[in-house]
N, C-alpha and C. Protein backbone atom coordinates (compact mmCIF):
# COMPACT_ATOMS: atom_id res chain seq x y z
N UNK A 1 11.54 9.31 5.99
CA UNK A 1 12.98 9.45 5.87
C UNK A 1 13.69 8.28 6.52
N UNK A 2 13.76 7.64 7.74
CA UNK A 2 13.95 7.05 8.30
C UNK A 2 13.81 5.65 7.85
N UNK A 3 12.10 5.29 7.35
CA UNK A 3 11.78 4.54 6.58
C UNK A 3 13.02 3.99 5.67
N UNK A 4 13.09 4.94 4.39
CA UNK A 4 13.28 5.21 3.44
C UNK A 4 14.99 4.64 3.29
N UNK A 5 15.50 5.24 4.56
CA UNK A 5 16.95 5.09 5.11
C UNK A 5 17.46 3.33 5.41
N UNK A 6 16.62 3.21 6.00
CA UNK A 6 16.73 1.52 6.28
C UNK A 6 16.73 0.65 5.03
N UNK A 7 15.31 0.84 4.26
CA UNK A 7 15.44 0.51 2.99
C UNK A 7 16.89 0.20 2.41
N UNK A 8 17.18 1.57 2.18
CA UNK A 8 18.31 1.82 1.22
C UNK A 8 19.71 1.05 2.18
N UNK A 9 19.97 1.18 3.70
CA UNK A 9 20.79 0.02 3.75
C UNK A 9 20.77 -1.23 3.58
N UNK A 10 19.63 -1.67 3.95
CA UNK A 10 19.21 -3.23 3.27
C UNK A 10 19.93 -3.51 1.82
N UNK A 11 19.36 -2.56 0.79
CA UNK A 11 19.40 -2.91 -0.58
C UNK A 11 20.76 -2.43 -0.82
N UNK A 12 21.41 -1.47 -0.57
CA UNK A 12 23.08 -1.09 -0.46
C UNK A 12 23.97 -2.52 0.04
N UNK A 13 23.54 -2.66 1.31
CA UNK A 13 24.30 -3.78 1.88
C UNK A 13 24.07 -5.49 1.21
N UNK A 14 23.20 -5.74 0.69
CA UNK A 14 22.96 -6.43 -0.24
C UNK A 14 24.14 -6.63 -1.70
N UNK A 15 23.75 -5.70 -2.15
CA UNK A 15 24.96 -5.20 -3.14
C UNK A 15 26.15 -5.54 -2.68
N UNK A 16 26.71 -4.44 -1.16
CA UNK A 16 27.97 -4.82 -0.82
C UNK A 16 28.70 -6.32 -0.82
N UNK A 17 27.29 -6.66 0.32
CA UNK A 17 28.16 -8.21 0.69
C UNK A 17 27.79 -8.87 -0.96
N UNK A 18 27.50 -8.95 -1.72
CA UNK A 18 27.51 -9.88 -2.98
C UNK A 18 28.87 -8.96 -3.70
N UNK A 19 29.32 -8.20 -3.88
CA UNK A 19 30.17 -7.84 -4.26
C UNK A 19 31.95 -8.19 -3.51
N UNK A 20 31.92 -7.70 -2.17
CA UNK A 20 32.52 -8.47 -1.22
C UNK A 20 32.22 -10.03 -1.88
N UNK A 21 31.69 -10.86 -1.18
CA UNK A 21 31.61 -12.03 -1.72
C UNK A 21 32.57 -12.53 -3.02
N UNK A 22 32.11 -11.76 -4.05
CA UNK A 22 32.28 -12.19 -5.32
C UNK A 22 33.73 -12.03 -5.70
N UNK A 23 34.07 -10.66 -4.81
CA UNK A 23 35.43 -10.14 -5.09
C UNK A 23 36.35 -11.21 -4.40
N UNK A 24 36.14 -11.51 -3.37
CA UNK A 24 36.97 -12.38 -2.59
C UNK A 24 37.05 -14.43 -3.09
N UNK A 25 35.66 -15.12 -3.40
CA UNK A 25 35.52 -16.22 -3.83
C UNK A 25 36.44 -15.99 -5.59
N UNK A 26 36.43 -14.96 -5.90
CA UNK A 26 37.33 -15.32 -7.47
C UNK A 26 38.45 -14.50 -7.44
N UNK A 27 39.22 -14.56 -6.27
CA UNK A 27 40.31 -14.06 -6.13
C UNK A 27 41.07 -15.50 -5.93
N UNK A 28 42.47 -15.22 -6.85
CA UNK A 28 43.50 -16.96 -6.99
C UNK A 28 44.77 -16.31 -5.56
N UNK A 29 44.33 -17.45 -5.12
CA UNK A 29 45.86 -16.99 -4.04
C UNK A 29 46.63 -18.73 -3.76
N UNK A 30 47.80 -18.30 -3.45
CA UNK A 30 48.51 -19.53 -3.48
C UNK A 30 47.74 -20.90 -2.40
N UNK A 31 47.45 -19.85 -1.63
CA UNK A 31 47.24 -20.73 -0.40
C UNK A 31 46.39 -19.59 0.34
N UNK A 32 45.28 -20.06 0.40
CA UNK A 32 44.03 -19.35 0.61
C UNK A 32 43.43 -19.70 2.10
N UNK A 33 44.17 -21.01 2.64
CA UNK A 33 44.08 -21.05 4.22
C UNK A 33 45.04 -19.25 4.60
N UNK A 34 45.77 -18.96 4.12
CA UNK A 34 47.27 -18.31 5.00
C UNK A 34 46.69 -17.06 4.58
N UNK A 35 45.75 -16.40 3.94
CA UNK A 35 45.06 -15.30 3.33
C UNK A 35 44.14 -14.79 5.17
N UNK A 36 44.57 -13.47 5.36
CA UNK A 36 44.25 -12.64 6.80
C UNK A 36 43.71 -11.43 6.45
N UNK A 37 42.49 -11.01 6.23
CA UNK A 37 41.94 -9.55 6.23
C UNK A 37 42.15 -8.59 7.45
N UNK A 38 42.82 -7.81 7.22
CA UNK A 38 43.05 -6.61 8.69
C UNK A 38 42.03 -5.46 8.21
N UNK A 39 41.51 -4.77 9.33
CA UNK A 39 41.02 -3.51 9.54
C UNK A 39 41.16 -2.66 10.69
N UNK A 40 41.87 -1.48 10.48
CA UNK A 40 42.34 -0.79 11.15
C UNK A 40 41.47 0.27 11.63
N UNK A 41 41.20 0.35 12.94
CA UNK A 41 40.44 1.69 13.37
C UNK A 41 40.30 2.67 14.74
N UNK A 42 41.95 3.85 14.18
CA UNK A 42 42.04 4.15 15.14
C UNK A 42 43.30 2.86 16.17
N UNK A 43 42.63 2.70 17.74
CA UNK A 43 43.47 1.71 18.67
C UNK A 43 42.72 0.55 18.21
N UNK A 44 41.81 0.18 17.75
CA UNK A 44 41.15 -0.74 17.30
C UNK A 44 41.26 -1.68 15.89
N UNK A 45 41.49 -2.97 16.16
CA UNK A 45 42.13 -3.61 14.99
C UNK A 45 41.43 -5.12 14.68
N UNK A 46 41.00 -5.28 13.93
CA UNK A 46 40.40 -6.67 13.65
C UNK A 46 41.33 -7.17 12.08
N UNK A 47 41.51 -8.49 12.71
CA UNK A 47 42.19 -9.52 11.77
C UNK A 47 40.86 -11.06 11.53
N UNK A 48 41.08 -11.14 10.47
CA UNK A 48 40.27 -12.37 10.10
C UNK A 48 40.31 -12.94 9.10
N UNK A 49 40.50 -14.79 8.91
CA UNK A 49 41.32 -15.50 7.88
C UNK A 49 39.95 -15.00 6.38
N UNK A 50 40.52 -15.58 5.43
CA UNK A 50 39.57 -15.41 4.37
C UNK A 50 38.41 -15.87 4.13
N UNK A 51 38.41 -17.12 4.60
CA UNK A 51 36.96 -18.49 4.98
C UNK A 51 36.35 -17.30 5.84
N UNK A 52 36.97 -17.32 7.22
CA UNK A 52 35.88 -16.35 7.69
C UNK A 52 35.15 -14.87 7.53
N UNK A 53 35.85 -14.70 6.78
CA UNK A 53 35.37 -13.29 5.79
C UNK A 53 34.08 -13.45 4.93
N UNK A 54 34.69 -14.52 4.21
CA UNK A 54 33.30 -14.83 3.33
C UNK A 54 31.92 -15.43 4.39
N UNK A 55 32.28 -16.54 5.08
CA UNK A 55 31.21 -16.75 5.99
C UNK A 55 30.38 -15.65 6.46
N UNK A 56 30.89 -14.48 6.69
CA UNK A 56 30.38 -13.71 7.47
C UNK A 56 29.17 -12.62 6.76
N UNK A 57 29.78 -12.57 5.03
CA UNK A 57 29.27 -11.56 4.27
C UNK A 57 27.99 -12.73 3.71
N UNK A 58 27.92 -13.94 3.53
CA UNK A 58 27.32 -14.84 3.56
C UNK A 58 26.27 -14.57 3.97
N UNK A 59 26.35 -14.22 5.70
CA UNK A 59 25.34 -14.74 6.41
C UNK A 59 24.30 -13.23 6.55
N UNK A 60 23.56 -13.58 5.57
CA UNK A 60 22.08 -12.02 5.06
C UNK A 60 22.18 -12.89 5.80
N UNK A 61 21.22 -13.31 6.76
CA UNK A 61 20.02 -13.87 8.00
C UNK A 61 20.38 -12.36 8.86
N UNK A 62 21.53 -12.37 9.21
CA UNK A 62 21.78 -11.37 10.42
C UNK A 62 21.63 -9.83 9.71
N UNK A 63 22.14 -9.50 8.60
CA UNK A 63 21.36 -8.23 8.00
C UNK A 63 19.90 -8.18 8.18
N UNK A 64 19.34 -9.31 7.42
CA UNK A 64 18.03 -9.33 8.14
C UNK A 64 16.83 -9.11 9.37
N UNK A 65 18.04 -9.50 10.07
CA UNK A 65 17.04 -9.51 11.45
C UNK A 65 17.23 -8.23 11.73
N UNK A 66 18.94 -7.15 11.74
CA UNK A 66 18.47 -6.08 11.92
C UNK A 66 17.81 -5.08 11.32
N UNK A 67 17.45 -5.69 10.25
CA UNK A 67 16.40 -4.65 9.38
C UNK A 67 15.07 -4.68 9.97
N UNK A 68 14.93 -5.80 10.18
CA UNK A 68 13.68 -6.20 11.15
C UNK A 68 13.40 -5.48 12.13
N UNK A 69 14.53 -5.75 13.09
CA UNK A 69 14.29 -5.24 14.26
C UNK A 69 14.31 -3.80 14.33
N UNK A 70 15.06 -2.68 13.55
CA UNK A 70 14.89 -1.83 13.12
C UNK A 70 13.73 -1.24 12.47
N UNK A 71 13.46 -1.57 11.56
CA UNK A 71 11.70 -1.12 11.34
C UNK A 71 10.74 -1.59 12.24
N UNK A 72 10.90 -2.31 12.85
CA UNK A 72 9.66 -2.73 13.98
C UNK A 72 10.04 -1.52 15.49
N UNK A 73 11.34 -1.07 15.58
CA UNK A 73 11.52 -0.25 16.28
C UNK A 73 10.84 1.15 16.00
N UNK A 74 10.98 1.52 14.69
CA UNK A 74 10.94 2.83 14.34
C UNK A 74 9.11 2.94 14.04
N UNK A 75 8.78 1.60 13.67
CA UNK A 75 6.91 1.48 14.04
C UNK A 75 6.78 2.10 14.85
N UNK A 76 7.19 1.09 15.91
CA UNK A 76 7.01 0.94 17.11
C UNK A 76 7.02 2.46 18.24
N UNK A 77 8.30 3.23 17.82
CA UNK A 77 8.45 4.34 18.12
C UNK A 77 7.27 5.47 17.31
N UNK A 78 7.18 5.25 15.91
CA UNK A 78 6.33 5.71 15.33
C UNK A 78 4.59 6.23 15.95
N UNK A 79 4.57 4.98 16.27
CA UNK A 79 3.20 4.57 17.11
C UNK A 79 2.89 5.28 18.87
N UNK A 80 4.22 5.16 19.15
CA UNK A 80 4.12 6.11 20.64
C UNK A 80 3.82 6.86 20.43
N UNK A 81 4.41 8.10 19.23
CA UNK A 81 4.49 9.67 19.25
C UNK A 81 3.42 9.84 18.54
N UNK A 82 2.62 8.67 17.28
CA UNK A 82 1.12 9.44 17.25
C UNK A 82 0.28 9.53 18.32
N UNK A 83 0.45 8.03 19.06
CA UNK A 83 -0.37 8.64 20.46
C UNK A 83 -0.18 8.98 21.10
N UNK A 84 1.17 9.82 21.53
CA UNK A 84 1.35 10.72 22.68
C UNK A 84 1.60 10.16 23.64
N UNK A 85 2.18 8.55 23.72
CA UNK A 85 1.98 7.50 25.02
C UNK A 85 3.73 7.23 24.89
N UNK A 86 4.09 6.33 25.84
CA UNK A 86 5.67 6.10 26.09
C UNK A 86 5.59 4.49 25.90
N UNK A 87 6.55 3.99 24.98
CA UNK A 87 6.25 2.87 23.76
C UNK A 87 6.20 1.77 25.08
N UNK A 88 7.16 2.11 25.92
CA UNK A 88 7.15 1.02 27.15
C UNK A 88 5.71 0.56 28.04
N UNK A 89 4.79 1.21 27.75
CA UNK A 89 2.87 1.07 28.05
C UNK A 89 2.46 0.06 27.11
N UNK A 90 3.24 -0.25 25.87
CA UNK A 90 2.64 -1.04 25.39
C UNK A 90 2.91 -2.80 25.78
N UNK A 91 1.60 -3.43 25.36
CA UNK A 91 2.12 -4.91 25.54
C UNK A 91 1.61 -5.67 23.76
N UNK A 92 2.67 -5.50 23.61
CA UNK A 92 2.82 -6.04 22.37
C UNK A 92 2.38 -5.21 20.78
N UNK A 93 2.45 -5.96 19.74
CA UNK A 93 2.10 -5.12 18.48
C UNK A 93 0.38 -5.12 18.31
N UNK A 94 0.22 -6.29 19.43
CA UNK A 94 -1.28 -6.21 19.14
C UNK A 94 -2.05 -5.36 20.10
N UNK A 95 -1.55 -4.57 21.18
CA UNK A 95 -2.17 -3.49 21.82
C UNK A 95 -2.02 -2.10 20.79
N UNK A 96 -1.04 -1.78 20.47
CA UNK A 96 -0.04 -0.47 19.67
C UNK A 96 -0.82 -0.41 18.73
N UNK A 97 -1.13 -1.47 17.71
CA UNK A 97 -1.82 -1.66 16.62
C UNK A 97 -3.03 -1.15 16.50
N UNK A 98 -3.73 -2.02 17.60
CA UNK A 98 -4.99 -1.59 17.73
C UNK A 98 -5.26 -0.40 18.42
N UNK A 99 -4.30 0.40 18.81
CA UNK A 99 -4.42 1.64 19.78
C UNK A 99 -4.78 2.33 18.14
N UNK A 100 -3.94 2.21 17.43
CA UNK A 100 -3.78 3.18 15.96
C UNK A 100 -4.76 2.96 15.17
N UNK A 101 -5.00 2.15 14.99
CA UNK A 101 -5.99 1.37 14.57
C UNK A 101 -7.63 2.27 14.90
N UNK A 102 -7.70 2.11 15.60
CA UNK A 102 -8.76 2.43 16.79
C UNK A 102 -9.00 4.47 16.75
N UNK A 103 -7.59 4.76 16.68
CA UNK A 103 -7.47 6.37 16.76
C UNK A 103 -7.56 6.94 15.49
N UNK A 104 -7.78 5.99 14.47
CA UNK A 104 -8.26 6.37 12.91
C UNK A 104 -8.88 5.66 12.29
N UNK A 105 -10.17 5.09 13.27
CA UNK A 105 -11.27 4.83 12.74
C UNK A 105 -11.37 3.51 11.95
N UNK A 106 -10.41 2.86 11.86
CA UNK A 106 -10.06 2.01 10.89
C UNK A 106 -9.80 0.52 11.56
N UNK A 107 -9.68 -0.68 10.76
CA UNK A 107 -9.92 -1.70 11.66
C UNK A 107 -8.83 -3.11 10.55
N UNK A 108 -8.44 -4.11 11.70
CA UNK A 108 -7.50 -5.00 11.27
C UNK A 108 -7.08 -5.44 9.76
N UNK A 109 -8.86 -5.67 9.22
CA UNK A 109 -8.65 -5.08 7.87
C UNK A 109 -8.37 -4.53 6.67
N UNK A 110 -7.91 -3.53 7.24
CA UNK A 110 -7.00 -2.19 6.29
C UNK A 110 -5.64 -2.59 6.57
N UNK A 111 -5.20 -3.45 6.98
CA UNK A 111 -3.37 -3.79 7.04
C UNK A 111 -3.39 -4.74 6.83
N UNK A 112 -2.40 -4.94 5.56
CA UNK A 112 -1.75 -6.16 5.00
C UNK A 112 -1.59 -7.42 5.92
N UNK A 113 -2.44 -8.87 5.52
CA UNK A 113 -2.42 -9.86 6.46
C UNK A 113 -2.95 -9.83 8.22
N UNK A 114 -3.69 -8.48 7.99
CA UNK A 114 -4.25 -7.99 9.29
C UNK A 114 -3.31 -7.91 10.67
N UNK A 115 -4.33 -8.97 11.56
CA UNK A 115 -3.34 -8.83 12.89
C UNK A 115 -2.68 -9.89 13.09
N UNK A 116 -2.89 -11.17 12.68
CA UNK A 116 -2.20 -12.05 12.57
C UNK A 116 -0.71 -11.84 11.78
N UNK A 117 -0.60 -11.40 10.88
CA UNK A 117 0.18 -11.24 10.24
C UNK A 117 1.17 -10.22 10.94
N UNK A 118 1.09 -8.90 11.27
CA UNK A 118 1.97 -8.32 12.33
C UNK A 118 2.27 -9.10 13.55
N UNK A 119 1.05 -9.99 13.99
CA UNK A 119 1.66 -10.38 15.09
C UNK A 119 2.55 -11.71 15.12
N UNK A 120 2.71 -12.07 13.83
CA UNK A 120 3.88 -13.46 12.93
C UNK A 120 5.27 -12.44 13.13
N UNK A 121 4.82 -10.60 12.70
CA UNK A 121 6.25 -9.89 12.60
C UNK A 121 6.68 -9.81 13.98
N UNK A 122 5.89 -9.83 14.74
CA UNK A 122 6.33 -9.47 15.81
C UNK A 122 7.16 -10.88 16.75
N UNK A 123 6.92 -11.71 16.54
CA UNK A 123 7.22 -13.06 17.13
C UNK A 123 8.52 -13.36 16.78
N UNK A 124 8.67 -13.39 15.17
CA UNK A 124 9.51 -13.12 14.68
C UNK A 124 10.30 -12.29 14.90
N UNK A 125 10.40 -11.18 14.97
CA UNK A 125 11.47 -9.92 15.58
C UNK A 125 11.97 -10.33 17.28
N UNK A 126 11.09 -10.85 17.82
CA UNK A 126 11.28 -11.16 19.06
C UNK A 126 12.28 -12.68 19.22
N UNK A 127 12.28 -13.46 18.24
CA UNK A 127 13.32 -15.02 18.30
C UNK A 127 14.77 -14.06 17.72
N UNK A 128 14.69 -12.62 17.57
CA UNK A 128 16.26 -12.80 16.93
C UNK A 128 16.53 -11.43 17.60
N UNK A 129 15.38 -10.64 18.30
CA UNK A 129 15.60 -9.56 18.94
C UNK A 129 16.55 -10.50 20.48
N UNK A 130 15.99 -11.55 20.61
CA UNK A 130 16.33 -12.05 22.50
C UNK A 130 17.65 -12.78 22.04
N UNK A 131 18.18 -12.81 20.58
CA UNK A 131 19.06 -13.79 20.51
C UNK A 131 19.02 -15.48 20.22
N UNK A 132 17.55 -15.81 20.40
CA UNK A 132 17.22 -17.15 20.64
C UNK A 132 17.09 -17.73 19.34
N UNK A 133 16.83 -16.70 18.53
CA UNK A 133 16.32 -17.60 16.78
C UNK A 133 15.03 -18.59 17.04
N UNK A 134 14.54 -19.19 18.26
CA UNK A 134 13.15 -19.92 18.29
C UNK A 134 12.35 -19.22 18.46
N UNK A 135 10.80 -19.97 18.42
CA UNK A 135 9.62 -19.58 19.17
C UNK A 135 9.30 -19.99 20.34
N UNK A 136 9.46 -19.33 21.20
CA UNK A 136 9.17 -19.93 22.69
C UNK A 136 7.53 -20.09 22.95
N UNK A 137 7.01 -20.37 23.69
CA UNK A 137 5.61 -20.76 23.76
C UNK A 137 4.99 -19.64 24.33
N UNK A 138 5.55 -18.37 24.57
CA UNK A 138 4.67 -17.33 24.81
C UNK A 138 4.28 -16.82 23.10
N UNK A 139 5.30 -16.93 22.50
CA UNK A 139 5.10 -16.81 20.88
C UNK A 139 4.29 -17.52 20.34
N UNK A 140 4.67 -18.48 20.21
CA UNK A 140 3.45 -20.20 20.07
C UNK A 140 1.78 -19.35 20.74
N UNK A 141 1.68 -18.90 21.73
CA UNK A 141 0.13 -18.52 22.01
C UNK A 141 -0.17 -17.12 21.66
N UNK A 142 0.96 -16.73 21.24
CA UNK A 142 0.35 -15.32 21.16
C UNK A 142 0.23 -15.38 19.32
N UNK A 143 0.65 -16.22 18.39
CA UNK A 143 0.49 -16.61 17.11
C UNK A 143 -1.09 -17.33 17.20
N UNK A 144 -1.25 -18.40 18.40
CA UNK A 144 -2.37 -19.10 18.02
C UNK A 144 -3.73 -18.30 18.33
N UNK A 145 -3.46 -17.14 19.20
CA UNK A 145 -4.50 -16.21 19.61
C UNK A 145 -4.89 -15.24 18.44
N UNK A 146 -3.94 -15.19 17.93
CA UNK A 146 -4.48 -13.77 16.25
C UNK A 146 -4.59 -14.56 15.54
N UNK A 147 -4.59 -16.23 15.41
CA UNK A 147 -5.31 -16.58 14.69
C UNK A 147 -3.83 -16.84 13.30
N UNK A 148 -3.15 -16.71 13.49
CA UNK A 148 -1.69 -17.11 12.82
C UNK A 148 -1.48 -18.43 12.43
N UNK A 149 -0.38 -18.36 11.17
CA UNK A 149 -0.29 -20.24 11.05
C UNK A 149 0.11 -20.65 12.22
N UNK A 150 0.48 -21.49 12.63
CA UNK A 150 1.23 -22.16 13.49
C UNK A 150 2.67 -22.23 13.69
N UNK A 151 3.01 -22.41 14.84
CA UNK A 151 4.32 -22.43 14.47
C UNK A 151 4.87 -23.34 15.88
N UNK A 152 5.44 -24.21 16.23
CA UNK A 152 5.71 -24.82 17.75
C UNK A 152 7.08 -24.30 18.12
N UNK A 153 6.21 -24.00 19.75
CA UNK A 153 7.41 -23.80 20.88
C UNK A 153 8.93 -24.59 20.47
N UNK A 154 9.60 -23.40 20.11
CA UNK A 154 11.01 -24.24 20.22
C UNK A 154 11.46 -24.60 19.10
N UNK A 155 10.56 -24.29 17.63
CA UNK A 155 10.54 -24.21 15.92
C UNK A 155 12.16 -23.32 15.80
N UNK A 156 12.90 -23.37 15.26
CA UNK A 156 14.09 -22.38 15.00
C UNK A 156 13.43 -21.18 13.58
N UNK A 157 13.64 -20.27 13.88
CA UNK A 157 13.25 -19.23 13.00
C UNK A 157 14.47 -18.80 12.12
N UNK A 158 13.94 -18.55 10.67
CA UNK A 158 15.35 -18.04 10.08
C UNK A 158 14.34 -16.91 8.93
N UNK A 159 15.08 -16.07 8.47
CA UNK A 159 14.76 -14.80 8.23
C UNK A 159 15.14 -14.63 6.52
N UNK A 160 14.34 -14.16 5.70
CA UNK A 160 14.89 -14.77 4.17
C UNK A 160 14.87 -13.30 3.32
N UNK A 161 14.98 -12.74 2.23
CA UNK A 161 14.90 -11.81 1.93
C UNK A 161 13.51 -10.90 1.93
N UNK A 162 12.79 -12.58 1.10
CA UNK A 162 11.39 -11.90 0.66
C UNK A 162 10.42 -11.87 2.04
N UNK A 163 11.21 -12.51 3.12
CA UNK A 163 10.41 -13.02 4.58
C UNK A 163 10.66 -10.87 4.89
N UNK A 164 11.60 -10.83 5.22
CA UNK A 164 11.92 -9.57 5.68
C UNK A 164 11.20 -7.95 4.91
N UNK A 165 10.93 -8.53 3.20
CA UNK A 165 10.12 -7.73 2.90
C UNK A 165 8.94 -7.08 3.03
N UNK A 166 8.66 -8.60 3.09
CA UNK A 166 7.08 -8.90 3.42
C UNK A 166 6.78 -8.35 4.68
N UNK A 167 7.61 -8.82 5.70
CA UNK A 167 7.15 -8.24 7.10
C UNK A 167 7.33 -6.53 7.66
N UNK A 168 8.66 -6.04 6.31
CA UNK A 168 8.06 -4.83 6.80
C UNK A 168 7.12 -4.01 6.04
N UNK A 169 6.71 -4.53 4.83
CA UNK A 169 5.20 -3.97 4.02
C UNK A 169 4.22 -4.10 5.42
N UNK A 170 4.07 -5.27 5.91
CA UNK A 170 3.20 -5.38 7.12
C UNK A 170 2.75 -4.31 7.81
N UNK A 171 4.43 -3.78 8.36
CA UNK A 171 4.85 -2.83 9.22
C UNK A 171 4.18 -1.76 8.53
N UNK A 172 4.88 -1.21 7.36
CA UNK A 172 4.26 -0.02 6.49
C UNK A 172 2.53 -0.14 6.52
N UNK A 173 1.89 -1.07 6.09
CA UNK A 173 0.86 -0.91 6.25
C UNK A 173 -0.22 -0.87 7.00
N UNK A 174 0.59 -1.25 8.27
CA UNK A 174 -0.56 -0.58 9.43
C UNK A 174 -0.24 0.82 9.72
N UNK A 175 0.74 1.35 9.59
CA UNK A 175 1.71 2.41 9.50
C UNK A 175 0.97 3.78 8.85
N UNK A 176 0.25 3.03 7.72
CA UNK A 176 -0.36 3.98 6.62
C UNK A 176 -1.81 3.70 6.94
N UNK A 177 -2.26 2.69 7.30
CA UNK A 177 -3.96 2.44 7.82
C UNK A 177 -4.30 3.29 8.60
N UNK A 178 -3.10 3.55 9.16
CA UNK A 178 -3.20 4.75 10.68
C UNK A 178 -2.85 5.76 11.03
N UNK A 179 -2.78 6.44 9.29
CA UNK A 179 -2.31 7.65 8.84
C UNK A 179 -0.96 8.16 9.94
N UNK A 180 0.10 7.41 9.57
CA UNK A 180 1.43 7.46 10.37
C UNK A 180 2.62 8.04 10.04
N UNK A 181 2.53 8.20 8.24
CA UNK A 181 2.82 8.28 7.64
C UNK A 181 3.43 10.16 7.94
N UNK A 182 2.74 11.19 8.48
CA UNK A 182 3.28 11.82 8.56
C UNK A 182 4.33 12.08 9.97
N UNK A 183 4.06 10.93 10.89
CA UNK A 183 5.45 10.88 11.83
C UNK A 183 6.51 10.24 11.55
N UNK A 184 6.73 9.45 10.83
CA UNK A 184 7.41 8.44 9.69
C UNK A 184 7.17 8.07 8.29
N UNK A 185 8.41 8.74 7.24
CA UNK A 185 8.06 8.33 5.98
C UNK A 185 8.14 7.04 6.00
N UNK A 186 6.87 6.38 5.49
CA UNK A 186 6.69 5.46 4.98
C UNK A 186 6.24 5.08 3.63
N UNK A 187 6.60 6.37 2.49
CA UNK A 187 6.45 6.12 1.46
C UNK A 187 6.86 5.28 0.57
N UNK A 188 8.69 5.36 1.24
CA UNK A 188 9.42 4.58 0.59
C UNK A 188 9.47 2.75 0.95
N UNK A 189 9.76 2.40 -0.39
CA UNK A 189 9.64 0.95 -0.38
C UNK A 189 10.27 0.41 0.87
């Protein structure tokens, strides 16, 4: 469900901002500097020119990352409550992984791009979880240790549609290697 939920804002919000977008770039106004979007909410009020409107619906990277960081949460959480452990015991996707891994018999193998590959998601979730958008060099060794492409300390990370897909099939499929599936739907795409 949860799964399933994220999904569907991704692909909703997708829609939106291209629609947004579209509605606003082929709209004729005299003077399109002097154009101010208001939103009212409640004591709360945001104003913002039209350039920055569009910039903003523009920028999927940041939908992205919280989709990211969101399914790697709800793994992540996923993964505590099959094992009965408190998610904060873990050190990293490559302990959690292999905890699940391990508790159903099953091995790096059975998940999409193995452990390298979660542990690319995880590096990744971590340059836009801290705010930084790079790879810092604890990332840099913890990529070159699972055996990951490469990537150098201090590389800027950016987040793409099919990047974000891909990484949470990742997610799903250790998810389902480790029969998880009934603490989190992960049926859905």
């Amino acid at each position: 469900m949860e799964w399933g939920r994220i999904t569907r804002f991704l692909e909703s919000a997708r829609l939106a901002f291209a629609r947004e977008r579209d509605l606003w770039t082929s709209a004729e106004f005299e003077d399109r500097e002097e154009v101010r979007l208001v939103s009212a909410n409640g004591r709360r009020s945001y104003s913002v020119s039209l350039e920055q409107h569009v910039e903003a619906v523009n920028d999927e990277q940041t939908l992205y990352a919280s989709v990211l960081i969101h399914s790697y949460a709800i793994a992540e959480a996923a993964a505590a409550r099959k094992l009965g452990v408190d998610s904060r015991t873990f050190s990293g996707i490559e302990d959690w992984g292999e905890r699940l891994l391990e508790a159903n018999a099953k091995g790096w193998d059975r998940v999409a791009d193995g452990r390298a590959g979660l542990v690319e998601v995880a590096v990744v979730r971590n340059a836009f979880a801290h705010g930084t958008h790079l790879i810092g060099r604890q990332g840099q060794s913890r990529l070159a240790r699972a055996g990951a492409p490469g990537r150098n300390a201090a590389s800027r990370v950016t987040l793409s549609y099919d990047q974000v897909c891909l990484f949470r099939a990742r997610l799903r499929s250790l998810l389902n290697a480790a029969a998880v599936e009934k603490t989190v739907d992960v049926s859905d795409a």
